[in-house]
C-alpha atoms as a PDB file:
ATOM      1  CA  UNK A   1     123.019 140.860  57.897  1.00  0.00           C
ATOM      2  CA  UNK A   2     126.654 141.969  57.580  1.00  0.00           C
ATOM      3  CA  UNK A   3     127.176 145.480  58.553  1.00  0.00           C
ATOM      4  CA  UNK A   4     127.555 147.910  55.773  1.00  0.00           C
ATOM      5  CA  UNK A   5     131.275 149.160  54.417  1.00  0.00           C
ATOM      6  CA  UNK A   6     131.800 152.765  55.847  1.00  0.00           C
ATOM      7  CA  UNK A   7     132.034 155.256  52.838  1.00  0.00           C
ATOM      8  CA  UNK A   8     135.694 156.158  54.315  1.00  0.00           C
ATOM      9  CA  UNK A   9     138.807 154.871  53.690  1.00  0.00           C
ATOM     10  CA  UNK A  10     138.832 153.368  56.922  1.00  0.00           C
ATOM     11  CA  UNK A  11     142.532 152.596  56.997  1.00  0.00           C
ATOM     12  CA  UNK A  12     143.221 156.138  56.391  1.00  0.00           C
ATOM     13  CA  UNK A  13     141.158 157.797  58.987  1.00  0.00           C
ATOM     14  CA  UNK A  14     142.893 155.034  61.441  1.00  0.00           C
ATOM     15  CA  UNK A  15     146.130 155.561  60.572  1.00  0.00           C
ATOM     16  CA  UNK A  16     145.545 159.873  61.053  1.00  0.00           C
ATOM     17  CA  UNK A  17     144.610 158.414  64.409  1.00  0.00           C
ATOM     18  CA  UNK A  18     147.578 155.967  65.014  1.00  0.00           C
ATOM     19  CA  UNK A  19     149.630 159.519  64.215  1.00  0.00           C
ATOM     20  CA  UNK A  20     147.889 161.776  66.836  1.00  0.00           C
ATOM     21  CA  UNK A  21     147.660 159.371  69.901  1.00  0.00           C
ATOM     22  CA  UNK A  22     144.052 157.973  69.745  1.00  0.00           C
ATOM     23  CA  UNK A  23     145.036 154.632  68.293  1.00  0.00           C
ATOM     24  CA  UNK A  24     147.890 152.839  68.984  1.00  0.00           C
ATOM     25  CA  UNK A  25     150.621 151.484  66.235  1.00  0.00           C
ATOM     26  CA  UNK A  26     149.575 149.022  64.744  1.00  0.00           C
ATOM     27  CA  UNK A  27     145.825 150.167  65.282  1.00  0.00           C
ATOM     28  CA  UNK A  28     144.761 150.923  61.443  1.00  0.00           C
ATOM     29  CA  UNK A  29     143.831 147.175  60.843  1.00  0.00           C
ATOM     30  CA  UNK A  30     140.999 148.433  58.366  1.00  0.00           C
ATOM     31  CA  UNK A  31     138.273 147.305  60.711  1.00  0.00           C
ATOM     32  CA  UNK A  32     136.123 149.772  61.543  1.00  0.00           C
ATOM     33  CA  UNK A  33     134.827 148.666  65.132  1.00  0.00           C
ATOM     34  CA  UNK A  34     134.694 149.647  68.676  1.00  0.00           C
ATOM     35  CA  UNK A  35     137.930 150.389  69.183  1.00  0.00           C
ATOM     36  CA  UNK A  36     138.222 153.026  66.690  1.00  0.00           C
ATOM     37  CA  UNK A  37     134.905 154.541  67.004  1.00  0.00           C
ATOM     38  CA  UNK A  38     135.717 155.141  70.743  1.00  0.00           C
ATOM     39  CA  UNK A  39     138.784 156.441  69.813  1.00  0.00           C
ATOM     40  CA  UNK A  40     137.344 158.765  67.472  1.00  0.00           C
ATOM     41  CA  UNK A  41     134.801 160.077  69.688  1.00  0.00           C
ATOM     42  CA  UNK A  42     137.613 160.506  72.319  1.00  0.00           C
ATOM     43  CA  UNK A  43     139.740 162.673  69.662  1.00  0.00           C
ATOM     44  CA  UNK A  44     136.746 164.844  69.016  1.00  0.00           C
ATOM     45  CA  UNK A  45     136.086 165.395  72.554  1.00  0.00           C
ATOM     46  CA  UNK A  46     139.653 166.677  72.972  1.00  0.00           C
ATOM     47  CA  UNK A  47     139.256 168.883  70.009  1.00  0.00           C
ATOM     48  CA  UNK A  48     136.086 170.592  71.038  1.00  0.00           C
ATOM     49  CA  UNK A  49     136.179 170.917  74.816  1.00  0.00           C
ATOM     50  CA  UNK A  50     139.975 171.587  75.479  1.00  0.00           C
ATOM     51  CA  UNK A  51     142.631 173.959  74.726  1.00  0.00           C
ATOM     52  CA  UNK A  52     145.367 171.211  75.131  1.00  0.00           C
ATOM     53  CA  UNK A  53     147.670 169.525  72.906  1.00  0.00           C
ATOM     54  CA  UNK A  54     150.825 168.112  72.829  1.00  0.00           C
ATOM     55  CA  UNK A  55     153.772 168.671  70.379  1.00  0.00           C
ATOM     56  CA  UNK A  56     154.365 165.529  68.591  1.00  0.00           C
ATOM     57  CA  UNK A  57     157.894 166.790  67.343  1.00  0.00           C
ATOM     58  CA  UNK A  58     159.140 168.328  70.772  1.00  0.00           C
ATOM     59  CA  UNK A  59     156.781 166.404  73.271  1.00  0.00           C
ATOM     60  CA  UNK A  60     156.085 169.279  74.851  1.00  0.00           C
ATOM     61  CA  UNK A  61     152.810 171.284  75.275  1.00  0.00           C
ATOM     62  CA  UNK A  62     151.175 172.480  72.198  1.00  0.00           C
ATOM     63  CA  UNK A  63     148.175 174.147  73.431  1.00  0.00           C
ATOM     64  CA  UNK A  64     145.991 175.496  71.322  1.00  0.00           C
ATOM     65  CA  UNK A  65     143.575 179.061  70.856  1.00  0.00           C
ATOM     66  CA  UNK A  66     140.035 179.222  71.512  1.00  0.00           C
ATOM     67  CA  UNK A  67     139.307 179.499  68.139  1.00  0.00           C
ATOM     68  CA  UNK A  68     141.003 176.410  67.000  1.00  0.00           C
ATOM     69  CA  UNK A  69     138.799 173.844  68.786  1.00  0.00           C
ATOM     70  CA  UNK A  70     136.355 171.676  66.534  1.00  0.00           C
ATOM     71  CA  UNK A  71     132.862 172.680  65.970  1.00  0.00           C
ATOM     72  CA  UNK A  72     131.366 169.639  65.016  1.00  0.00           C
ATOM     73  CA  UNK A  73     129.461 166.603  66.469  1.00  0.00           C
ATOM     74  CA  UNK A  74     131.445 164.632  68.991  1.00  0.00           C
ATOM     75  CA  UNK A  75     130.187 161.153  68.089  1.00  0.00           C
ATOM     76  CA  UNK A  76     131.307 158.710  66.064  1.00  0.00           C
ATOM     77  CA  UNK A  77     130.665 159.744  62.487  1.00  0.00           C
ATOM     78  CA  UNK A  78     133.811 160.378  60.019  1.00  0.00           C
ATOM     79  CA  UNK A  79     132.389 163.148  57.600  1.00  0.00           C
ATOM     80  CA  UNK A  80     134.094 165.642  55.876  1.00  0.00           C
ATOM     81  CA  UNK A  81     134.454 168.272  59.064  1.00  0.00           C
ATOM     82  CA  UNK A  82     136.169 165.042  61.303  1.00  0.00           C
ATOM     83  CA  UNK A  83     138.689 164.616  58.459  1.00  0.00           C
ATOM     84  CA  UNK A  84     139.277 168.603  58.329  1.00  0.00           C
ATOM     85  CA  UNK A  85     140.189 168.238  61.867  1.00  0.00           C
ATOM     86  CA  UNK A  86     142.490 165.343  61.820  1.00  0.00           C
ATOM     87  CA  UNK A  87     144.188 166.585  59.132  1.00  0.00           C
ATOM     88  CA  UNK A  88     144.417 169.842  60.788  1.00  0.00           C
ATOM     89  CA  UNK A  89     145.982 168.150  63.890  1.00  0.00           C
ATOM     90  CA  UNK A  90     148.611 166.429  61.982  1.00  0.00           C
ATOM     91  CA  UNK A  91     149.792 169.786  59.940  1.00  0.00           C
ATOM     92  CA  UNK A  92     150.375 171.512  63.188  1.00  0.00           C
ATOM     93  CA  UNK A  93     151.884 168.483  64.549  1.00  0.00           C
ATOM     94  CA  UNK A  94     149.561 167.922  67.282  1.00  0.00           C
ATOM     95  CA  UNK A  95     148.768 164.834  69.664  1.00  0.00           C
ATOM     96  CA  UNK A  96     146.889 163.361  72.174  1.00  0.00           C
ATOM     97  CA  UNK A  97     147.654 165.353  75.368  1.00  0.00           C
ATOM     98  CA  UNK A  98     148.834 162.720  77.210  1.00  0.00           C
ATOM     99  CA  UNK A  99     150.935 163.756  80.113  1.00  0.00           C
ATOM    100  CA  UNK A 100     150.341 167.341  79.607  1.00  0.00           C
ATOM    101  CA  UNK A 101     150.800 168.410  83.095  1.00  0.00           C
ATOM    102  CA  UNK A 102     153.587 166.431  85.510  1.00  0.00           C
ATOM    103  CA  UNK A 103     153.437 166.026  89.072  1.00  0.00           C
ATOM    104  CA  UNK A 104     155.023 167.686  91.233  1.00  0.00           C
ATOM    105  CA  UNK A 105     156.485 167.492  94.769  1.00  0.00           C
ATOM    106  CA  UNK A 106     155.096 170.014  97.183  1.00  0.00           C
ATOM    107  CA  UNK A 107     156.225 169.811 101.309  1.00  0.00           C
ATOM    108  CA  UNK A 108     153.471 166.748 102.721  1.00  0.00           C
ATOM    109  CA  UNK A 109     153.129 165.293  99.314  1.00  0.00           C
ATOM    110  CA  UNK A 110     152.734 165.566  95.076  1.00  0.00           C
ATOM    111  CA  UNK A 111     150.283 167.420  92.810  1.00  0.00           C
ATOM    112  CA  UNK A 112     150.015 168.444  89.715  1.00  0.00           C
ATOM    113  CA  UNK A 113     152.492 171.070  88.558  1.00  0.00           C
ATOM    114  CA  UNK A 114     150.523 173.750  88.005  1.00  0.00           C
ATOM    115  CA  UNK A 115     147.997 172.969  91.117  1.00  0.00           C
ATOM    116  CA  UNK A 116     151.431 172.351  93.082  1.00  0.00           C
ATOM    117  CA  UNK A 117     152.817 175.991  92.539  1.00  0.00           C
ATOM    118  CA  UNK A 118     149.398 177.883  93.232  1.00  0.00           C
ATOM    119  CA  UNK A 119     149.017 176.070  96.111  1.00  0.00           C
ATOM    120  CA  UNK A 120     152.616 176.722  97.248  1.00  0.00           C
ATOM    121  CA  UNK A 121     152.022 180.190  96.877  1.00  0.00           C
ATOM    122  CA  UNK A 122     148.693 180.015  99.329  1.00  0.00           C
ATOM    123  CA  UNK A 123     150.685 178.245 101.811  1.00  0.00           C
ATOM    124  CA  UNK A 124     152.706 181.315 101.672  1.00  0.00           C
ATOM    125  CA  UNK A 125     149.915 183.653 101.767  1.00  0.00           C
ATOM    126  CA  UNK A 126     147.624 182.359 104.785  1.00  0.00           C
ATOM    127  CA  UNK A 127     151.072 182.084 106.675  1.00  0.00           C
ATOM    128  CA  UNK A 128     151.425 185.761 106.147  1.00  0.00           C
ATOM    129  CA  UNK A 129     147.627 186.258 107.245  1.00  0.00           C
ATOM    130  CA  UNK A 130     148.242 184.138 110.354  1.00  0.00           C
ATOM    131  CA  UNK A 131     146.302 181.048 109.859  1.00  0.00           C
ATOM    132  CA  UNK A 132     148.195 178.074 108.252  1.00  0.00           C
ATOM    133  CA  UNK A 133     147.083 175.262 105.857  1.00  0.00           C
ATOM    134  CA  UNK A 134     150.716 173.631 105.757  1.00  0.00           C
ATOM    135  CA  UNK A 135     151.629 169.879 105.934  1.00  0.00           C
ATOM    136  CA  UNK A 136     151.311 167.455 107.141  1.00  0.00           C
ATOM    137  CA  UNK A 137     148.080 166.639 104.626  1.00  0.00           C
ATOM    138  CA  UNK A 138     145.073 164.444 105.057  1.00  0.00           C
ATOM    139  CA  UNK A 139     145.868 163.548 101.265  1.00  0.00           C
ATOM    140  CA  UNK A 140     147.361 165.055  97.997  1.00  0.00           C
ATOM    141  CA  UNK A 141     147.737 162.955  94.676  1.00  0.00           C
ATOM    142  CA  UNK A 142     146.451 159.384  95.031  1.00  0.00           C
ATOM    143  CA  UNK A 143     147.435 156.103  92.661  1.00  0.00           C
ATOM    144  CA  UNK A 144     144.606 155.240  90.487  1.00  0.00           C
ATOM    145  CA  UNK A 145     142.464 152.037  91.299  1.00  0.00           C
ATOM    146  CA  UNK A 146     139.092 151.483  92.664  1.00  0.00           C
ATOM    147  CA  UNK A 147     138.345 151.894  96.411  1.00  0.00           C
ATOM    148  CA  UNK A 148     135.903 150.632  98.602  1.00  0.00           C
ATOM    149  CA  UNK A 149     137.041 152.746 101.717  1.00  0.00           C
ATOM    150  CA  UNK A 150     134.222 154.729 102.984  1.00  0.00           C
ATOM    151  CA  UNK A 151     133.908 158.590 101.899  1.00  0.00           C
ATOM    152  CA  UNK A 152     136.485 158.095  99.139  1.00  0.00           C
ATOM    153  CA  UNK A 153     136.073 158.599  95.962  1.00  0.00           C
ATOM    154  CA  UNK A 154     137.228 155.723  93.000  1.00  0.00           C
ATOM    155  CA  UNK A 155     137.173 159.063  90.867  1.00  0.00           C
ATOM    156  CA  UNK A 156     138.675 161.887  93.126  1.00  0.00           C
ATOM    157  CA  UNK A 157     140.519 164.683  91.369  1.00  0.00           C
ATOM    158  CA  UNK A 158     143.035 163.810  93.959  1.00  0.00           C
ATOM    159  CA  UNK A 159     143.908 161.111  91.225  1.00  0.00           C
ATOM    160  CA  UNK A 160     144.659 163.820  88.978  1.00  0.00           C
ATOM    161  CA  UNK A 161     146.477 165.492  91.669  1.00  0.00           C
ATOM    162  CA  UNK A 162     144.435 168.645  91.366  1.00  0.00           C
ATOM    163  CA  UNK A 163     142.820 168.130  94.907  1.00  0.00           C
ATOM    164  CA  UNK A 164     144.504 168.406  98.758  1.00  0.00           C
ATOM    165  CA  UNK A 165     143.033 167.315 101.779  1.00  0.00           C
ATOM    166  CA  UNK A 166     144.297 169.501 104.276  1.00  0.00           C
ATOM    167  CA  UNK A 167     145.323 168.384 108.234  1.00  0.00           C
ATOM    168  CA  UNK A 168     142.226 167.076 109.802  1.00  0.00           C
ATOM    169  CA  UNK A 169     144.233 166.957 113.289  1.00  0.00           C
ATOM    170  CA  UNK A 170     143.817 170.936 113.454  1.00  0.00           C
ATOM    171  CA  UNK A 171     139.986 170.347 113.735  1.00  0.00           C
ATOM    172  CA  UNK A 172     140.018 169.820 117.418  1.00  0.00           C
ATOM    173  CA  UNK A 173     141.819 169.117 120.221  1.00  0.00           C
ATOM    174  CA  UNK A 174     144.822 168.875 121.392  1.00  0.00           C
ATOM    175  CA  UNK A 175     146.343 171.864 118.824  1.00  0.00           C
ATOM    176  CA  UNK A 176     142.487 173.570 117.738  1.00  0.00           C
ATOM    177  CA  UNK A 177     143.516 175.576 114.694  1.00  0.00           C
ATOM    178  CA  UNK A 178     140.417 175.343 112.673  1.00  0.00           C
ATOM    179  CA  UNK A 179     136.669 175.861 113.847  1.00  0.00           C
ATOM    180  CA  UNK A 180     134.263 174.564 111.105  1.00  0.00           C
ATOM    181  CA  UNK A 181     130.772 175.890 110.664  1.00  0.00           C
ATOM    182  CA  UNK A 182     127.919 173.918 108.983  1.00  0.00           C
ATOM    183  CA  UNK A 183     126.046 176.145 105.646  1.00  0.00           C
ATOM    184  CA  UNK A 184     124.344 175.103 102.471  1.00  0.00           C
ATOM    185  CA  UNK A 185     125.185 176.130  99.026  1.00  0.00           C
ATOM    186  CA  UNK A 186     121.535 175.296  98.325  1.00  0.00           C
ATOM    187  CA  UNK A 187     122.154 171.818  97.245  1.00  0.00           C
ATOM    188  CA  UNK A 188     123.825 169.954 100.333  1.00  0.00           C
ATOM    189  CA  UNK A 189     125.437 170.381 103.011  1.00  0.00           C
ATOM    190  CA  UNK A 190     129.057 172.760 103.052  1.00  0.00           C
ATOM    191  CA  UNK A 191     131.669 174.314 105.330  1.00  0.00           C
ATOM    192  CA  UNK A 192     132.944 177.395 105.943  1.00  0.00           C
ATOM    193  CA  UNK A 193     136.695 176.989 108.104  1.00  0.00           C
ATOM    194  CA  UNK A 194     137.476 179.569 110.754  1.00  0.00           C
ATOM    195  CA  UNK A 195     141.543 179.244 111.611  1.00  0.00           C
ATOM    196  CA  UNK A 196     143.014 180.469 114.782  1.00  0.00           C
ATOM    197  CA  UNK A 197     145.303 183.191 113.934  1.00  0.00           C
ATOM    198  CA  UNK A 198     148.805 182.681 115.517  1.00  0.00           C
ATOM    199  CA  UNK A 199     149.215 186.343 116.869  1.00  0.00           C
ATOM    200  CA  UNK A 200     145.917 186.507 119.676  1.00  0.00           C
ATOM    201  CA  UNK A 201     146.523 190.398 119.961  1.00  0.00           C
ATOM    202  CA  UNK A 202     144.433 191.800 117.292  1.00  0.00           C
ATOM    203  CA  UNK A 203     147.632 192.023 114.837  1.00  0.00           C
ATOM    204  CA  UNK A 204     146.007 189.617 112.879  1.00  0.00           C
ATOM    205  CA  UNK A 205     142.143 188.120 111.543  1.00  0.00           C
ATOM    206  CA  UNK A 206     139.391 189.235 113.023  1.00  0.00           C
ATOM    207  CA  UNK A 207     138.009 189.279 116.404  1.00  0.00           C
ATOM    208  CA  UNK A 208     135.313 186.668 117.115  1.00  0.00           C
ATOM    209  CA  UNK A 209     133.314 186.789 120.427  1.00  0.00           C
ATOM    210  CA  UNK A 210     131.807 183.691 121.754  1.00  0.00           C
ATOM    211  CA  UNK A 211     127.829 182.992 120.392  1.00  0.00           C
ATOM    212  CA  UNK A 212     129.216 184.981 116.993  1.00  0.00           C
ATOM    213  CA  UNK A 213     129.863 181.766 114.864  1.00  0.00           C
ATOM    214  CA  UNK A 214     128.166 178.200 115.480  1.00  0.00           C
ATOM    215  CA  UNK A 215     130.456 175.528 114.918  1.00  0.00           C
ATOM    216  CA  UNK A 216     130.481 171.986 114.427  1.00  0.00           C
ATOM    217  CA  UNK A 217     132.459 169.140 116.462  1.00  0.00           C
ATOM    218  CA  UNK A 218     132.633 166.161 114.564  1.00  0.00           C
ATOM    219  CA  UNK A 219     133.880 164.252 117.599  1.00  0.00           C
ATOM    220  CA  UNK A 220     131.253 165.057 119.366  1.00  0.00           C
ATOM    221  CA  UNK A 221     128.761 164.909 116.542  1.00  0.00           C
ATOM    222  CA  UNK A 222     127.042 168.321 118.232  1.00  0.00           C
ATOM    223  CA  UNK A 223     126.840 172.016 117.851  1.00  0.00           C
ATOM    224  CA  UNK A 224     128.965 174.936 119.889  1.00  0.00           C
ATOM    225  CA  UNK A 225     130.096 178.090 119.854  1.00  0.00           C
ATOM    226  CA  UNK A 226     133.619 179.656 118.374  1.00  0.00           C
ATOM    227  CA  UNK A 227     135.538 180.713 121.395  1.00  0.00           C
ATOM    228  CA  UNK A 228     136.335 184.709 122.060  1.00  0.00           C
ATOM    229  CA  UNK A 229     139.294 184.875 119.577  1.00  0.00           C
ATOM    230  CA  UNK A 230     140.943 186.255 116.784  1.00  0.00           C
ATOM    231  CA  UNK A 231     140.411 184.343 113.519  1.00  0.00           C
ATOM    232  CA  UNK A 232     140.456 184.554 109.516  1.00  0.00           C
ATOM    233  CA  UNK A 233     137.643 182.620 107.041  1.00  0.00           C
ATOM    234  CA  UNK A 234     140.107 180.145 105.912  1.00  0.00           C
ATOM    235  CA  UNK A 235     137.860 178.968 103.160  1.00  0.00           C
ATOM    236  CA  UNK A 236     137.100 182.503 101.779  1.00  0.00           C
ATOM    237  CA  UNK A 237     141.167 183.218 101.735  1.00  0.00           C
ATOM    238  CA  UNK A 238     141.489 179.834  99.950  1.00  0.00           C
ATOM    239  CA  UNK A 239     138.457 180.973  97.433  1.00  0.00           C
ATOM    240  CA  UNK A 240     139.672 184.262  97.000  1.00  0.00           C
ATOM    241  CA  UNK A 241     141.727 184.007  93.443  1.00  0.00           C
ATOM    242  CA  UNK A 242     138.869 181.720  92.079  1.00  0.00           C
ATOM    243  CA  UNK A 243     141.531 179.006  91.529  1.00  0.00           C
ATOM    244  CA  UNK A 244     140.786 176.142  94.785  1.00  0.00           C
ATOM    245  CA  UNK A 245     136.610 175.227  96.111  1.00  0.00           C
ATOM    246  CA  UNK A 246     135.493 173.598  99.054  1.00  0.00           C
ATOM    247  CA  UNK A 247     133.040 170.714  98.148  1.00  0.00           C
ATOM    248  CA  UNK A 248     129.828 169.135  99.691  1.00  0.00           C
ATOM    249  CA  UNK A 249     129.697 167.049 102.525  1.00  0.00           C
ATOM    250  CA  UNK A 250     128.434 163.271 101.044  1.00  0.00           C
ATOM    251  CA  UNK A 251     125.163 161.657 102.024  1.00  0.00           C
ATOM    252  CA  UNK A 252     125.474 160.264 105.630  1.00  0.00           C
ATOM    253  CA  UNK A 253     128.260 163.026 107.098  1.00  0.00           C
ATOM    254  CA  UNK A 254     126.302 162.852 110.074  1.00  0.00           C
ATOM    255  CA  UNK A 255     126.817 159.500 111.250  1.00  0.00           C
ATOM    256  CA  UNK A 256     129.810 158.866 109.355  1.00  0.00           C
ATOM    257  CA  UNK A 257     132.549 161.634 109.526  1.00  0.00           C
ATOM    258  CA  UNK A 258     134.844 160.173 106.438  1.00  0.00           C
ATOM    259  CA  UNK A 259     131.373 161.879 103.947  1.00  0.00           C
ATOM    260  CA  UNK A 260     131.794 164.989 105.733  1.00  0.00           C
ATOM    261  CA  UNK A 261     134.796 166.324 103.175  1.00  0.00           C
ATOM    262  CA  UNK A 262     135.634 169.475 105.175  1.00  0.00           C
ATOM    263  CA  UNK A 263     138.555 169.435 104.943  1.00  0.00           C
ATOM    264  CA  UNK A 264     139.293 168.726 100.563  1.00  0.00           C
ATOM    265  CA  UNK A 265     139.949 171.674  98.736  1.00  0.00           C
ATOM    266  CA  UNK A 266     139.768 170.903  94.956  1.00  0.00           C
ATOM    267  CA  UNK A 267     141.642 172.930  91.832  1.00  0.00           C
ATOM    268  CA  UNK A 268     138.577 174.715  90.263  1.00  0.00           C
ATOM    269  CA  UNK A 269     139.753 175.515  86.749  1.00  0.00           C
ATOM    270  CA  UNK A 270     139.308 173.967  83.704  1.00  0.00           C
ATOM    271  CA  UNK A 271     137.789 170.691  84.365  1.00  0.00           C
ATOM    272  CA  UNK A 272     137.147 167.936  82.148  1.00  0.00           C
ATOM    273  CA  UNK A 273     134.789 166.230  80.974  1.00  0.00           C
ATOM    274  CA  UNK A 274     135.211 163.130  81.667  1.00  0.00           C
ATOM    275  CA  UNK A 275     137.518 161.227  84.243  1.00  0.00           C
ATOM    276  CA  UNK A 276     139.427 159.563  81.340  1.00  0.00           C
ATOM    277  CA  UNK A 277     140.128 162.751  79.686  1.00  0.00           C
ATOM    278  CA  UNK A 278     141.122 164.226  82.766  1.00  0.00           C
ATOM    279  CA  UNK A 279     143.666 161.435  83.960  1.00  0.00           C
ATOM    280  CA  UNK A 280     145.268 161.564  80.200  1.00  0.00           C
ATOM    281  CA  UNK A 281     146.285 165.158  81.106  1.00  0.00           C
ATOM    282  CA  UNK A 282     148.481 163.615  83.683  1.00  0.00           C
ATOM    283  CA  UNK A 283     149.815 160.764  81.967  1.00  0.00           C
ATOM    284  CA  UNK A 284     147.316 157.617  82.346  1.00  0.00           C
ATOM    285  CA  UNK A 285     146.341 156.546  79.174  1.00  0.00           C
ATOM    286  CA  UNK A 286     143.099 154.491  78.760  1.00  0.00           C
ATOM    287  CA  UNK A 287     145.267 151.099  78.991  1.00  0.00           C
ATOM    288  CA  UNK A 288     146.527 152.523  82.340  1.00  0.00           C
ATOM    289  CA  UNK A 289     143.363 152.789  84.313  1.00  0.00           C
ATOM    290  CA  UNK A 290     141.804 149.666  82.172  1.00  0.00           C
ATOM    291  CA  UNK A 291     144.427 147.466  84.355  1.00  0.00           C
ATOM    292  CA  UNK A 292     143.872 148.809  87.215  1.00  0.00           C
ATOM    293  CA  UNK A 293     139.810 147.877  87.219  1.00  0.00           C
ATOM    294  CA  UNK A 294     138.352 150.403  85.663  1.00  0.00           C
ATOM    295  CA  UNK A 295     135.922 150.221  82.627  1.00  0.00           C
ATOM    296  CA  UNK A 296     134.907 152.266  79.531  1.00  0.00           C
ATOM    297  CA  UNK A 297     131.989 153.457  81.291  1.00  0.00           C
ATOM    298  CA  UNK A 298     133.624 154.587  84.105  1.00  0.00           C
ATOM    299  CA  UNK A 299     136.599 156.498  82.021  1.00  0.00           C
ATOM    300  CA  UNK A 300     133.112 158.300  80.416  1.00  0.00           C
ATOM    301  CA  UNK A 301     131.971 159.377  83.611  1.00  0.00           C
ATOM    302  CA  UNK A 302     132.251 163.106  84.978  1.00  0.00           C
ATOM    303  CA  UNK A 303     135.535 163.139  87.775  1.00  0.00           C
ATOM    304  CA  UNK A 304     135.001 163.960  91.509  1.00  0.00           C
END
């Protein structure tokens, strides 16, 4: 049996999508199929969950209030509320958000702009604390593309350029900045960073006596004890504005150091949905990431 005629001018509704980003030219064929449904549901996702937009007469941002986002269904049903909101997007000239946010350069690497400056400004601070989470970086913003390496991620927010790995070489010896203690966050396994300070006089962190903090060697794959020092909790300076988290350790840290992740620090704000939605923000459109091996279902899955 044939499948039934929408009761929508399909053409129409494709072409209000062809205008705001979701379909390309040439994309109202009058065939209402895959394509357009999952471009639909994609539009309505955008509408509902996030603030931003793009100007389609300046190309700038266009980002919108709280109380403009849809409040219907996100699916794939045209009914009178979906064409309220396209036509709503088109009278305030809004688009798809693609390439909302640029990258840019920070010293050691790239991320994205607005990650880029608050993390600038850390740099800055933790310098002026004593500690240091400078270049050179473990990793900043990646290429897209599937990975088979062990403990990374085919769906890091480093992708997005919202993530920083920071150096790994201060985690022991020969130049021991950073002494890394093992907690939970009652789900898996986390760490909490203690950093040298660079003034051992008492001007600066806190004084640490040997047997205070348990710490973890990852060379030696055994426990020992912070030496008599003075320190700061890196990771709670880092936390402190709410804007960067620590993450868990993956399954198998123990034998296999690349899954123990103490070292990524990940932008904390506004997260997307999914991993397509947040890879649009930075200027990979669904064709992007398609030829570079990804699939639908993995553009629908949560980043990270």
């Amino acid at each position: 049996m044939a499948n039934p005629t929408p009761a929508f001018d399909v053409k129409l509704v494709q072409g209000k999508l062809v205008t705001i980003g979701y379909l390309p030219a040439g994309g109202d064929d009058g065939k209402w199929g895959g394509g357009s449904k999952r471009a639909l549901i994609r539009f309505k996702r955008r509408a509902a969950k996030s603030l931003y937009r793009i100007s389609q007469a300046t190309g700038g941002p266009a980002d919108c209030a709280g109380s403009d986002l849809f409040t219907g269904a996100v699916n794939d049903t045209v009914d009178a509320a979906t064409i309220t909101e396209l036509d709503k997007w088109i009278a305030k000239k809004w688009k798809a958000p693609l390439g909302r946010f640029a990258f840019k350069d920070i010293t050691g690497g790239k991320l994205r702009e607005d990650v880029a400056d608050e993390w600038t400004k850390l740099v800055t601070r933790i310098k002026g604390l004593g500690g240091t989470i400078d270049s050179p970086y473990g990793d900043t913003k990646r290429r897209p593309g599937r990975t088979s390496k062990s403990g990374a991620s085919s769906f890091s927010f480093h992708i997005a350029g919202r993530a920083i790995d920071i150096d790994q070489a201060l985690g022991g010896p020969p130049n021991h900045r950073y002494y890394i203690k093992k907690e939970s966050d009652g789900t898996g396994t986390v760490w909490r960073i203690y950093c040298k300070t660079d003034k051992q006089d008492g001007a600066q962190g806190k004084q640490y006596k040997k047997g205070d903090v348990e710490c973890w060697s990852f060379w030696g794959k055994k426990a020992y004890q912070i030496p008599e020092g003075y320190y700061i909790d890196l990771t709670a300076e880092i936390e402190a504005s709410g804007q960067f988290e620590r993450i868990r350790a993956q399954t198998g840290w123990e034998s296999n150091t690349n899954k123990s992740e103490w070292w990524h620090f990940q932008w904390k704000p506004d997260k997307q949905e999914t991993f397509g939605d947040e890879l649009e923000l930075v200027g990979y459109s669904e064709k992007d990431l398609k030829a570079v091996g990804y699939t639908e279902a993995d553009l629908d899955r949560k980043p990270g």
